[in-house]
Protein backbone atom coordinates (compact mmCIF):
# COMPACT_ATOMS: atom_id res chain seq x y z
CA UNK A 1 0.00 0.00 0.00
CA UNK A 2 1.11 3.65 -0.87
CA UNK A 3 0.74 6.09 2.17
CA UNK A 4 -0.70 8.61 -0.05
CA UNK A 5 0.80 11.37 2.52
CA UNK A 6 4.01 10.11 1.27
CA UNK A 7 2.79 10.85 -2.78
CA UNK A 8 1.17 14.18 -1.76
CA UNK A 9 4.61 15.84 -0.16
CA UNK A 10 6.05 13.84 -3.38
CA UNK A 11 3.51 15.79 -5.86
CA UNK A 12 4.35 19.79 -3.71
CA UNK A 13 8.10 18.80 -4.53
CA UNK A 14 7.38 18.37 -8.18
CA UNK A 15 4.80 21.63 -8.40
CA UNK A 16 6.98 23.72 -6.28
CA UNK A 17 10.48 22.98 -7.33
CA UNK A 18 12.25 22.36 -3.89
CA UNK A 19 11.96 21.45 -0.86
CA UNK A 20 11.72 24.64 0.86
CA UNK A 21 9.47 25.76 -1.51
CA UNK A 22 6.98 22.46 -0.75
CA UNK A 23 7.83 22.47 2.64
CA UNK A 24 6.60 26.09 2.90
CA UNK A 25 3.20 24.74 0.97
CA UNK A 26 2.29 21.81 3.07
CA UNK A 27 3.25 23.90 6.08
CA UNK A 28 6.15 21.91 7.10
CA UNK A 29 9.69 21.72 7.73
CA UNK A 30 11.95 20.69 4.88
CA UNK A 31 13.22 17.61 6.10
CA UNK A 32 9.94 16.26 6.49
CA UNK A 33 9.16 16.47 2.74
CA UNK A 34 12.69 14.53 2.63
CA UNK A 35 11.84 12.44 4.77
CA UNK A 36 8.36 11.31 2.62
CA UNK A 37 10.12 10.89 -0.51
CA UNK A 38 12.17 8.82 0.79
CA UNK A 39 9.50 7.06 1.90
CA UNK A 40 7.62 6.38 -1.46
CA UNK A 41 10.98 5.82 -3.22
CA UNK A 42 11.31 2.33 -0.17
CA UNK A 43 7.82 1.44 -0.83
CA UNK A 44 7.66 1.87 -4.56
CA UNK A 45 11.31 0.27 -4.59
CA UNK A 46 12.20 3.28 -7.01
CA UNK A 47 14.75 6.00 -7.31
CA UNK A 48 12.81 9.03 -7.79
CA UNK A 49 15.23 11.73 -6.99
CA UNK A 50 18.99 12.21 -7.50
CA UNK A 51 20.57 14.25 -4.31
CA UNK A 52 22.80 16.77 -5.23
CA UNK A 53 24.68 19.21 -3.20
CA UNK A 54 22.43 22.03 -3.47
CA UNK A 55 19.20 20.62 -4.40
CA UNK A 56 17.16 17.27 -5.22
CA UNK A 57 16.60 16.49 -9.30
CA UNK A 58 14.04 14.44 -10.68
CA UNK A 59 15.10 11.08 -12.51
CA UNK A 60 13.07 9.73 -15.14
CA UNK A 61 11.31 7.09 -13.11
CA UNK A 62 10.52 10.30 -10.32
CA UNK A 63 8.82 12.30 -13.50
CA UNK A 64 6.84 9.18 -14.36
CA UNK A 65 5.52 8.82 -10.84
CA UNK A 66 5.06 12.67 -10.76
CA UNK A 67 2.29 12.35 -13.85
CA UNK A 68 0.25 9.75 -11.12
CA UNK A 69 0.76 11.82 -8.53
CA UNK A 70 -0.48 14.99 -10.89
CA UNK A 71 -3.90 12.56 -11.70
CA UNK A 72 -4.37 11.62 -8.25
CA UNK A 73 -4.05 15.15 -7.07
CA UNK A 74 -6.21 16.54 -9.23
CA UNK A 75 -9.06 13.28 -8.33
CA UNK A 76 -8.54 14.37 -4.31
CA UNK A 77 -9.66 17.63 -5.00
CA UNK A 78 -12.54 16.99 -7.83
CA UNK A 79 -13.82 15.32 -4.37
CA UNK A 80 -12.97 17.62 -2.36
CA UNK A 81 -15.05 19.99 -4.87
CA UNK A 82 -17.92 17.59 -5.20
CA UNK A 83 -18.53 17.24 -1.48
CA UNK A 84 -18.86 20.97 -0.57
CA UNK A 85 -20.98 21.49 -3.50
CA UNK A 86 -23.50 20.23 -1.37
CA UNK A 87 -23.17 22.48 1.36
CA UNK A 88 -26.03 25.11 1.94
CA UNK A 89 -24.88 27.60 4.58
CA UNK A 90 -22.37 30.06 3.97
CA UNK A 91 -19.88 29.21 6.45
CA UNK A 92 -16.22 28.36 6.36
CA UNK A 93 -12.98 29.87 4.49
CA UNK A 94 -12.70 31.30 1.44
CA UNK A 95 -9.23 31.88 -0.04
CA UNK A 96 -9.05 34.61 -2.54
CA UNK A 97 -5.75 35.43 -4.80
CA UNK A 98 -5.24 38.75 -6.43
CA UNK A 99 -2.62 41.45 -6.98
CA UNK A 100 -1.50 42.96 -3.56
CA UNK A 101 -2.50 46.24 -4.78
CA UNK A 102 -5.94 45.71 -5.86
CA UNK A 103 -7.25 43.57 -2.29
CA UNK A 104 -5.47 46.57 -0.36
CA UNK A 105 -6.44 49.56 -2.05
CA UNK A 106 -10.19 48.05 -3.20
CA UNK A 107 -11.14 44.84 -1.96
CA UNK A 108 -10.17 44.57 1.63
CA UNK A 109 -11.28 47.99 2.66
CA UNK A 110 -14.97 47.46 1.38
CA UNK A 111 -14.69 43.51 2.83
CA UNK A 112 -16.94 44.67 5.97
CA UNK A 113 -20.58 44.38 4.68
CA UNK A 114 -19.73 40.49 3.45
CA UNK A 115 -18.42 40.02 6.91
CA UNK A 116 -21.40 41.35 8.56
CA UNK A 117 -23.70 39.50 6.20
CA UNK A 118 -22.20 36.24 6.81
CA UNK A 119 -20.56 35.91 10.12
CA UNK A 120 -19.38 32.26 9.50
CA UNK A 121 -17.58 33.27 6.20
CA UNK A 122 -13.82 33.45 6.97
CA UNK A 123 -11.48 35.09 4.30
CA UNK A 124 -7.79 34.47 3.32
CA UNK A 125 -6.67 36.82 1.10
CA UNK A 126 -3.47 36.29 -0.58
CA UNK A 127 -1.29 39.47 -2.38
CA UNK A 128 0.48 37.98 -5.12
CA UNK A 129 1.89 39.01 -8.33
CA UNK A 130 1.72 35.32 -10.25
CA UNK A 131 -1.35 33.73 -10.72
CA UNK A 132 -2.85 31.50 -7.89
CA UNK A 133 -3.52 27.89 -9.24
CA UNK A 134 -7.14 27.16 -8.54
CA UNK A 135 -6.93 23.48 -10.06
CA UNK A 136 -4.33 22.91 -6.88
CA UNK A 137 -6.56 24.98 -4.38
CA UNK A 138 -3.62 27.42 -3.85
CA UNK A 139 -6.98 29.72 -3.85
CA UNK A 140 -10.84 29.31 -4.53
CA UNK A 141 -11.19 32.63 -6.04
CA UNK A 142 -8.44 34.72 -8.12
CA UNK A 143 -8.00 37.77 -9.67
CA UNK A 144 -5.14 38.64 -12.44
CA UNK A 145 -4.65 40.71 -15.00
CA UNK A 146 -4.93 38.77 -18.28
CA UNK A 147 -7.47 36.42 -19.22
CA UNK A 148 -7.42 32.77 -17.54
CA UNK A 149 -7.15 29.92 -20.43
CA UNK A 150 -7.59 26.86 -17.93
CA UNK A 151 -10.69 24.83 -19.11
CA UNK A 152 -11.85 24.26 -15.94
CA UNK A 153 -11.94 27.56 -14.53
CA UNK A 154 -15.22 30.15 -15.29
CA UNK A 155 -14.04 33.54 -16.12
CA UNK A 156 -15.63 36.76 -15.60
CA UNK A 157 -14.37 40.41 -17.03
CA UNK A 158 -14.58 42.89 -13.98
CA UNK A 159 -14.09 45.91 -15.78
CA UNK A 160 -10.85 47.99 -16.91
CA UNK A 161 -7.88 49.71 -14.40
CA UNK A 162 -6.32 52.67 -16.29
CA UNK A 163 -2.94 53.56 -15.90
CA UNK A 164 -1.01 56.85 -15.92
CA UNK A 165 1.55 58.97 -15.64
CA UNK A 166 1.62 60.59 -11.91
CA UNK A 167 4.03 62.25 -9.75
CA UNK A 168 4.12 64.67 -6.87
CA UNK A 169 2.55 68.09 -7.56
CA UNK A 170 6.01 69.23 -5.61
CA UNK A 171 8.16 67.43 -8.16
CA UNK A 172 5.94 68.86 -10.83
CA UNK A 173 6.71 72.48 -9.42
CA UNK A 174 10.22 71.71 -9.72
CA UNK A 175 10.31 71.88 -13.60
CA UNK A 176 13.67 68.93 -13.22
CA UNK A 177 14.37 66.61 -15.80
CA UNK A 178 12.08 63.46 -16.13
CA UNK A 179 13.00 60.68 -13.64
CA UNK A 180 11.34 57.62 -13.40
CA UNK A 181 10.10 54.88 -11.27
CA UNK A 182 8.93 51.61 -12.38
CA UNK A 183 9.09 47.34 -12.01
CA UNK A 184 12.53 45.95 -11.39
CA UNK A 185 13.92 42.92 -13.68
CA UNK A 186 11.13 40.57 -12.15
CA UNK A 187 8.29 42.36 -13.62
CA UNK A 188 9.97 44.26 -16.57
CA UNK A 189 7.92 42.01 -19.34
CA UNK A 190 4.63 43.31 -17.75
CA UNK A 191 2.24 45.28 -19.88
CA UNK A 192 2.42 48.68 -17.29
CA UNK A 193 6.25 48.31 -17.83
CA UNK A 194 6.73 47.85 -21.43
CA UNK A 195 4.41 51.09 -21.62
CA UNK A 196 6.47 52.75 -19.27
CA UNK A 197 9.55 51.94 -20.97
CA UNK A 198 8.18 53.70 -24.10
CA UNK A 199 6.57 56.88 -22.93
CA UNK A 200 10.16 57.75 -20.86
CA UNK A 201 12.22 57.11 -23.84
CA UNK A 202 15.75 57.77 -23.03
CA UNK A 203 15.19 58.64 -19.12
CA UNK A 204 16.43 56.76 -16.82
CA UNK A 205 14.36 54.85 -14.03
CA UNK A 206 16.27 56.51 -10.80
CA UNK A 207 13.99 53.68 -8.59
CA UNK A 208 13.08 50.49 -9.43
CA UNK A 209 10.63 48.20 -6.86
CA UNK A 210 8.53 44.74 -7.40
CA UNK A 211 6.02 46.58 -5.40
CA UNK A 212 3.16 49.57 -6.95
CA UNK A 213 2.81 50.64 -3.01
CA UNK A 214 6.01 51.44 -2.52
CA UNK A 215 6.44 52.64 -6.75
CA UNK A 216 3.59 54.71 -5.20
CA UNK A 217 5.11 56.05 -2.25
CA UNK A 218 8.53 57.20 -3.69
CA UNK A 219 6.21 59.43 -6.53
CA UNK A 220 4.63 60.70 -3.38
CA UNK A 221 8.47 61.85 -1.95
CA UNK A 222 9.20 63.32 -4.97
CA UNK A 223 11.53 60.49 -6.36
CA UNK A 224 10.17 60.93 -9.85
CA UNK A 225 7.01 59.60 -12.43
CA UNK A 226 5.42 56.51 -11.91
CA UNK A 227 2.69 54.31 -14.00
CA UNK A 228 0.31 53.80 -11.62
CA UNK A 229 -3.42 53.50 -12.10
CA UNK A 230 -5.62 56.27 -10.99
CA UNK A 231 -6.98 54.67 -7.52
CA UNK A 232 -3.43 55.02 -5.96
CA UNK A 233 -2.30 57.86 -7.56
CA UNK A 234 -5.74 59.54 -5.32
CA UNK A 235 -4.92 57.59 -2.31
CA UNK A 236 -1.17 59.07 -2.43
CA UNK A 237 -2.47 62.73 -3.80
CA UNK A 238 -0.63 63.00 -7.19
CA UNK A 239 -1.46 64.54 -10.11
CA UNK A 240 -1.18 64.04 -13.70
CA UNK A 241 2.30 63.82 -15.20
CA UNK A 242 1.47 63.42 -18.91
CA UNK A 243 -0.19 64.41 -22.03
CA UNK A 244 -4.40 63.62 -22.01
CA UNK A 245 -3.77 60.98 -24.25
CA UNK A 246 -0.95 59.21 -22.69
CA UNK A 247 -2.68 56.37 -20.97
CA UNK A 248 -3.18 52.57 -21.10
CA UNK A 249 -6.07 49.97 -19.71
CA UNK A 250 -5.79 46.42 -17.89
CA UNK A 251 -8.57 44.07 -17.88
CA UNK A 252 -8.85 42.88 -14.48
CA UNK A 253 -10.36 39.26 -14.64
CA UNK A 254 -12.67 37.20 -11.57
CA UNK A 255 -12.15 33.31 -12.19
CA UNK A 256 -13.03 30.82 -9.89
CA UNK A 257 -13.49 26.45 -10.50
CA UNK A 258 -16.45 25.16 -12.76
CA UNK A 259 -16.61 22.78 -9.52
CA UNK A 260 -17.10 25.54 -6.73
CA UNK A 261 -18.47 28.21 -8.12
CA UNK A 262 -22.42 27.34 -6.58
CA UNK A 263 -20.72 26.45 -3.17
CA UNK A 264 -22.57 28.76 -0.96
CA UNK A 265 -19.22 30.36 0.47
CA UNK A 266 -17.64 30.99 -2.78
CA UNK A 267 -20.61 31.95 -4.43
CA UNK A 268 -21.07 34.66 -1.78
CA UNK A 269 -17.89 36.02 -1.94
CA UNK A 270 -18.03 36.22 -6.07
CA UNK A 271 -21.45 37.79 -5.70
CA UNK A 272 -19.76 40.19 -2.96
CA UNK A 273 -17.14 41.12 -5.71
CA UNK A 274 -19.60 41.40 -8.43
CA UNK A 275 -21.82 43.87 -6.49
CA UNK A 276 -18.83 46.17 -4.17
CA UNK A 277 -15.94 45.82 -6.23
CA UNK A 278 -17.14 45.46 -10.01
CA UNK A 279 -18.24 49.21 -9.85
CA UNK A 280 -15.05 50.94 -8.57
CA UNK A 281 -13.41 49.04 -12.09
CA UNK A 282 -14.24 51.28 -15.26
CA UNK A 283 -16.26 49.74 -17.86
């Protein structure tokens, strides 16, 4: 018999890429997850990883066994799915994915009329800049910028973010030469950069952050311009720093599992978004 504990540390490994990073996943310690592959290698009487120096590889027979541990995976939480399609009360917690900027600056400060509609309802909500897996219930509910293609996830446009150029009315005053702030190397194939990168031509980008907030903040101190859409270029009073037509849009996408998405929780919380936060997206 496989201890299927011993295959689901196996399958965070493969997803993840490390240890740490499954460890981190299944809420564990590293050598734990070491400690169950080794495991499933003795009972499957297979070598699944070579152990290098640095870090664990996959061997051919380990990517083979990966694939089953994919399927079964993916048949633990079509149950999963099927069993709290059947619940009725809207209780329990939702987890809900989406960039940090958006659930600071417009979800999570217009979250308290869902929580005093549905006491039981508890809400995770994760800030992050790659998109959530729903198939692997990383989240129930995410948000991106760009259009899911997974066939199994429903998709719903919630309207437009528009982007421009803003920077402190002080730095504005100052009549300087243009200096820029924008994505560092991690985002710099993003649409807002890309855009960015043409509208300052040959400026240079004096600060570079993974993070709008803090993009945001420096504009604020006078560091320079910043692409930033128009919600936290208000909260952070700036003004305009470019022509009326220089501009761009993001779609901002909900998505959520074909399985889940009548489970009263979920269904609450997509509602919720539908209703509060749809309308503070342009159309």
């Amino acid at each position: 018999m496989i201890d299927w504990e011993n295959l689901r540390h196996f399958a965070a490994f493969i997803s993840t890429g490390s240890l740490s990073a499954a460890a981190k996943q299944l809420g564990v310690d590293h050598a734990t997850v070491a400690r169950r592959i080794a495991a499933l290698e003795a009972a499957l009487q297979l070598k699944l990883v070579d152990r290098r120096a640095r870090a664990y590889a996959l061997t051919e027979q380990g990517r083979r066994v990966g694939e089953y541990a994919e399927q079964m995976t993916q048949a633990s939480f079509a149950l999963e799915h099927f069993a709290t399609a059947g619940q009725q009360r809207v209780e329990g917690e939702v987890v809900l994915a989406a960039p940090p900027a958006l659930l600071g600056s417009i979800i999570a400060r217009h979250l308290g009329s869902l929580a005093q509609r549905y006491p039981q309802l508890r809400l995770r909500l994760v800030g992050s800049k790659s998109r959530a897996s729903l198939a692997r219930r990383e989240a129930d509910i995410s948000i991106t910028l760009a259009r899911p293609t997974e066939p199994t996830l429903v998709a719903s446009l919630l309207g437009y973010l528009d982007y421009r150029l803003y920077a402190s009315p002080g730095y504005l005053r100052s009549g300087g030469p243009g200096r820029y702030i924008g994505y560092d190397a991690s985002q710099a194939r993003s649409p807002q950069q890309q855009w960015l990168n043409r509208q300052r031509g040959e400026q240079p980008l004096v600060l570079q952050s993974n993070d709008l907030r803090i993009q945001a903040q420096a504009a604020a101190g006078g560091v320079g311009i910043a692409c930033l859409p128009a919600f936290m270029a208000l909260e952070h009073g700036l003004a305009d720093a470019g022509r009326e037509d220089q501009a761009m849009s993001i779609e901002i996408w909900l998505a959520v599992h074909e399985d889940v998405r009548n489970t009263p929780r979920i269904k609450a919380v997509t509602d919720f978004l539908q209703e509060q936060v749809k309308p503070l997206l342009r159309l």
